[in-house]
Protein backbone atom coordinates (compact mmCIF):
# COMPACT_ATOMS: atom_id res chain seq x y z
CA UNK A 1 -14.10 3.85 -2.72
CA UNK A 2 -14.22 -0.02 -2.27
CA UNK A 3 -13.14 -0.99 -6.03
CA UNK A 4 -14.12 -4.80 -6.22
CA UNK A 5 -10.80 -7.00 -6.66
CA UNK A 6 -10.45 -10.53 -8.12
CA UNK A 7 -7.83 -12.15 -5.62
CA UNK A 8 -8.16 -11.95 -1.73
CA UNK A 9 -5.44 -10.75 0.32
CA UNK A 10 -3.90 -8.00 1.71
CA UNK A 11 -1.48 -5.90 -0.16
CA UNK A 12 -0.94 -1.99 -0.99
CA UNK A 13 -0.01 -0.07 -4.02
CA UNK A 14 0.73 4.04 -4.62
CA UNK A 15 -0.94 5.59 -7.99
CA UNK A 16 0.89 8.65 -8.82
CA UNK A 17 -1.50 10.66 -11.04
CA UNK A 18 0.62 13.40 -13.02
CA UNK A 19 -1.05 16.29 -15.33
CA UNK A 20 1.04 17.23 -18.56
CA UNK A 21 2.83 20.08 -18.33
CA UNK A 22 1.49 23.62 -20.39
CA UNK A 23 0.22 24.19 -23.51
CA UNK A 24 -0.66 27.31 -25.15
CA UNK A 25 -4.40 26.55 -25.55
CA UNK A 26 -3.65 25.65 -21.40
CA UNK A 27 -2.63 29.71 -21.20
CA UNK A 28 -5.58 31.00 -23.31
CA UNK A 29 -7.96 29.41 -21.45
CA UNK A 30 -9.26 27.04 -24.81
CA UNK A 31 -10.85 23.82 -24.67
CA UNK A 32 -8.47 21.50 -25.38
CA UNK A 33 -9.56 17.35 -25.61
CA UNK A 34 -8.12 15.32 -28.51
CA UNK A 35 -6.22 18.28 -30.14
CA UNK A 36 -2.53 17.11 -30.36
CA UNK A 37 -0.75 20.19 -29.48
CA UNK A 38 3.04 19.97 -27.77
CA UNK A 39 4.15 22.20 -24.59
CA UNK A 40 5.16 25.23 -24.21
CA UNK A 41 8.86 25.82 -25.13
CA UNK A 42 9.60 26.54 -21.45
CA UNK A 43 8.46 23.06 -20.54
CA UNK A 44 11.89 21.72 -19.13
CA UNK A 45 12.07 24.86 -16.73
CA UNK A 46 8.76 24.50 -15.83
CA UNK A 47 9.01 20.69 -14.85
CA UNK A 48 11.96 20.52 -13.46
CA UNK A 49 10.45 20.75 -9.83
CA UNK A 50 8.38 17.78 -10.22
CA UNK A 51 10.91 15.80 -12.36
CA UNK A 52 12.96 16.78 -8.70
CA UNK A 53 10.75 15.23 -7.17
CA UNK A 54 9.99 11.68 -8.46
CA UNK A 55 13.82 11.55 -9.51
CA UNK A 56 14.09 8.85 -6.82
CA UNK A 57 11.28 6.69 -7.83
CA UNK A 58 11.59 3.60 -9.78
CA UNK A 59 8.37 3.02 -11.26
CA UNK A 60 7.06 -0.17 -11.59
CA UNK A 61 4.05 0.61 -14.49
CA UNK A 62 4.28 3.85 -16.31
CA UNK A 63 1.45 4.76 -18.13
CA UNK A 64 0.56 7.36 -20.23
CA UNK A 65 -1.93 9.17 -22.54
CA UNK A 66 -0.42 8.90 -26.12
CA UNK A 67 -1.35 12.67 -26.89
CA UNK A 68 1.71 14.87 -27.76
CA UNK A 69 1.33 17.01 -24.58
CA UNK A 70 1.71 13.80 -22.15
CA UNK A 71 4.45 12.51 -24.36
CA UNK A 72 6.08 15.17 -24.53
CA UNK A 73 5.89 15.72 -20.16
CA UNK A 74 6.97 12.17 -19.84
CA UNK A 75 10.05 12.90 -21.62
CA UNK A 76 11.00 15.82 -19.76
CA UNK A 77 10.27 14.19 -15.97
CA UNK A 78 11.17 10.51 -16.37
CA UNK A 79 13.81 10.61 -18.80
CA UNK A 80 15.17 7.14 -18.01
CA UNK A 81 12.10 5.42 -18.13
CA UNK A 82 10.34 6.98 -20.51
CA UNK A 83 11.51 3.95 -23.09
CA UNK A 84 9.57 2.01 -20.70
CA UNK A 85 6.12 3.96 -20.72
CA UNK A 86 2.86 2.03 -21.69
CA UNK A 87 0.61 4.52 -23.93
CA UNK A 88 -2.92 3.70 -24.01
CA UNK A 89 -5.64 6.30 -25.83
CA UNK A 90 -8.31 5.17 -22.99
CA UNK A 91 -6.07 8.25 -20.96
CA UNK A 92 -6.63 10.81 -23.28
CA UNK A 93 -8.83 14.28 -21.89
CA UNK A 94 -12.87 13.86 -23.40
CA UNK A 95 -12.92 15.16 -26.90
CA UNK A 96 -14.67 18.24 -26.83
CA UNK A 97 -15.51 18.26 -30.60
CA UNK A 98 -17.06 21.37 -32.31
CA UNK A 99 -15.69 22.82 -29.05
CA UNK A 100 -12.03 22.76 -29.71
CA UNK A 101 -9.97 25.35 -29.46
CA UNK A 102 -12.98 27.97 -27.94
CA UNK A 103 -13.19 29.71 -24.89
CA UNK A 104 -16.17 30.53 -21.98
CA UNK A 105 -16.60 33.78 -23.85
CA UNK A 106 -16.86 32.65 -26.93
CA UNK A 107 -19.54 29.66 -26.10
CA UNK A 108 -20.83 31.25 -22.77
CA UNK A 109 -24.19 32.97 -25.53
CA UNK A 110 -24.66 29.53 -26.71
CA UNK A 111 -28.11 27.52 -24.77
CA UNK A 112 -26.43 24.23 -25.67
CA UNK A 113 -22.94 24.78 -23.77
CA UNK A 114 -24.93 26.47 -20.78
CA UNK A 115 -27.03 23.08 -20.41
CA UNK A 116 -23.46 21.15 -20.81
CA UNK A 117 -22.24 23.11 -17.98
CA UNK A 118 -25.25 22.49 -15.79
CA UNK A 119 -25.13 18.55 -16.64
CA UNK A 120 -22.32 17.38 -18.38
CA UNK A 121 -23.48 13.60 -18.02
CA UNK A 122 -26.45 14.69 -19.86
CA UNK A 123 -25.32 16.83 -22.71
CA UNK A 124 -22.59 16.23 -25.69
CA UNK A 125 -20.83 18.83 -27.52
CA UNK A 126 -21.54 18.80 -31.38
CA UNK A 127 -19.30 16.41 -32.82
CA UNK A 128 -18.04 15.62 -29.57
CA UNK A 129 -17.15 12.70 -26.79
CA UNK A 130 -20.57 11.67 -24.71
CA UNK A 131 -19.96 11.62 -21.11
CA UNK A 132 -20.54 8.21 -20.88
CA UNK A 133 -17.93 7.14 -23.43
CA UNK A 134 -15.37 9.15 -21.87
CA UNK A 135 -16.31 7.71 -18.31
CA UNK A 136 -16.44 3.93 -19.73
CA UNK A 137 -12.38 4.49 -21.20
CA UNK A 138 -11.47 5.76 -18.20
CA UNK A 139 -13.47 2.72 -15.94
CA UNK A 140 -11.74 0.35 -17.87
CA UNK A 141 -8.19 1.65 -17.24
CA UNK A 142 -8.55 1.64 -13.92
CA UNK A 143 -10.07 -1.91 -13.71
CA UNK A 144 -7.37 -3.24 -16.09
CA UNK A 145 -4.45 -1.53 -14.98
CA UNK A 146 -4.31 0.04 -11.16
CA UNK A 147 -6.66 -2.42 -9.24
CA UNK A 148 -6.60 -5.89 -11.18
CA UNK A 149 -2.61 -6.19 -11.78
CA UNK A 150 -0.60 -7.54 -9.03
CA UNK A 151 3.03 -6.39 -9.14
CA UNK A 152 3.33 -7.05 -5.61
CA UNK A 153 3.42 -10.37 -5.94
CA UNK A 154 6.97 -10.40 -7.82
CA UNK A 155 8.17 -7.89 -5.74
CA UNK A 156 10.59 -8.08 -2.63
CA UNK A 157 8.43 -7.79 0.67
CA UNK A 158 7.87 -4.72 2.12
CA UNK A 159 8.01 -3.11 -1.40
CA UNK A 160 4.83 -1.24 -2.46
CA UNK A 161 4.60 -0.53 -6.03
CA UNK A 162 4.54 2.86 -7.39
CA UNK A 163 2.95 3.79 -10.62
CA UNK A 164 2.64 6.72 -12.56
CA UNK A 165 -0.10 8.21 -14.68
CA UNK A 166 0.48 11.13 -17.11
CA UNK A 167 -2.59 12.01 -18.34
CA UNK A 168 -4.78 15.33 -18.58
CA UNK A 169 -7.04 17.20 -15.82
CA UNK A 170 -10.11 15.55 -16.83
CA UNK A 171 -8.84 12.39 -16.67
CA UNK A 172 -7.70 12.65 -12.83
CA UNK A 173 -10.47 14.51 -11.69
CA UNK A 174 -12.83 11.33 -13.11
CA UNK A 175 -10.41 8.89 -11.68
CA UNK A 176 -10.23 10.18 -8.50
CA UNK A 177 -13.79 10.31 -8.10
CA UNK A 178 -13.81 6.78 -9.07
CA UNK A 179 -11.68 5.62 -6.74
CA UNK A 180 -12.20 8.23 -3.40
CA UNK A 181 -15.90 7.81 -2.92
CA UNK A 182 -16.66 11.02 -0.84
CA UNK A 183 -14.95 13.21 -3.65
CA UNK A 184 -17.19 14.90 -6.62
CA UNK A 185 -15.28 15.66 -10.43
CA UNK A 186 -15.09 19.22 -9.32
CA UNK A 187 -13.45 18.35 -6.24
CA UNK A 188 -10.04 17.59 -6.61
CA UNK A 189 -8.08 20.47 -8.57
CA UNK A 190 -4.62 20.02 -10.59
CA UNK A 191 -2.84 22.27 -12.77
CA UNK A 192 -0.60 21.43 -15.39
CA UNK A 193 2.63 19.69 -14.18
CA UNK A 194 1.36 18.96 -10.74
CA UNK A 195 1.28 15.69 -9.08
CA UNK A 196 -1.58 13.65 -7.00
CA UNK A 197 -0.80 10.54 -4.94
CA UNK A 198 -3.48 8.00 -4.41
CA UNK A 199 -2.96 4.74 -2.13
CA UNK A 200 -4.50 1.68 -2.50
CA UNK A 201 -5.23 -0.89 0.51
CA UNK A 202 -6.51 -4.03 -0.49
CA UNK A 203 -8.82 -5.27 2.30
CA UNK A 204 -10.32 -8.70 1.38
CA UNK A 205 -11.60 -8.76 -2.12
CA UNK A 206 -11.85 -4.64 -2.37
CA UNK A 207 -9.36 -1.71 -2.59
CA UNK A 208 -9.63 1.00 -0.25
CA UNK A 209 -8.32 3.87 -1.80
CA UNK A 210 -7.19 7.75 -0.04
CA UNK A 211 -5.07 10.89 -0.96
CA UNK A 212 -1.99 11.01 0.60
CA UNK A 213 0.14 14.05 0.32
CA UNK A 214 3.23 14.07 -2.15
CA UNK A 215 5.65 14.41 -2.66
């Protein structure tokens, strides 16, 4: 996708998006949106590979959802910049409201949750986040903070800044289909603790953004 930019010129800039690690609600299959839940006690063993993998990478924005679960996976992969991490609510998962804590086969009876299925842009859950709020948080983010900032400019040349998002699976499905034209939500798929590297190209006054593979 083309994301408009304010300055013209040519620079580059890797998004790292990173889904927390497990929860229990993750294992049961359970909706889980604005439900503050930790990870699973096994959460160090689990995330060691990726915490392996970035343990090179010196991150030059760290941002992160400020639900337990994302705290709690920033901690455990970033140790030594976790201090440094910017948390910002506009990166938490859409609050599923009544919805919490159920399962397909509890809801799948219910004519309301079919229809939210079907068109999720066109149906809220009772007590819940509408689609368009949750897509407006998540616009703004990425305006504010992956395609307006400029860290290149303080950087050395040749350097092209890396920055990391923990958030949840809803979250980088909707930002990746914000910024990757061709791709639908339901297109890209991430599990908990896995990793999904985006670059950025600016080419005049847009971004031009693809998937690269990572690590």
């Amino acid at each position: 996708m083309e994301v408009e930019s304010g300055k013209r010129g040519t620079a580059t800039r890797e998004i790292v998006f990173i889904r927390h690690g497990t929860t229990s609600w993750n294992v049961e299959k359970r909706y889980l949106g604005h439900t503050d839940i930790g990870l699973l006690p096994d959460a160090e063993r689990e995330l060691a590979p990726l915490r392996e993998s970035i343990r090179g990478i010196t991150w030059d924005a760290l941002f992160c959802s400020d639900l337990l679960r994302c705290r709690q996976t920033v901690e455990r992969i970033a140790p030594v910049q976790a201090g440094q991490a910017q948390y910002d609510p506009r990166l938490r998962e859409i609050d599923f409201g009544q919805w919490e804590g159920m399962t397909y086969n509890e809801l799948k009876d219910n004519p309301l949750y079919r229809n939210w299925i079907d068109a999720p842009q066109d149906v809220t859950p009772p007590g819940g986040e509408p689609w368009q709020a949750f897509a407006a948080r998540i616009d703004s983010f990425v305006e504010e903070c992956l395609v307006s900032v400029s860290p290149e400019e303080h950087s050395e040349e040749n350097h092209v800044p890396a920055i990391a998002v923990v958030t949840h699976g809803g979250v980088i499905r909707y930002a990746m289909s914000r910024l990757i034209t061709e791709l639908g939500f339901w297109d890209t798929q991430v599990i908990p603790g896995q990793a999904i590297k985006v670059r950025l190209e600016k080419r005049g006054n847009s971004w031009v953004s693809s998937r690269v593979s990572f690590p």
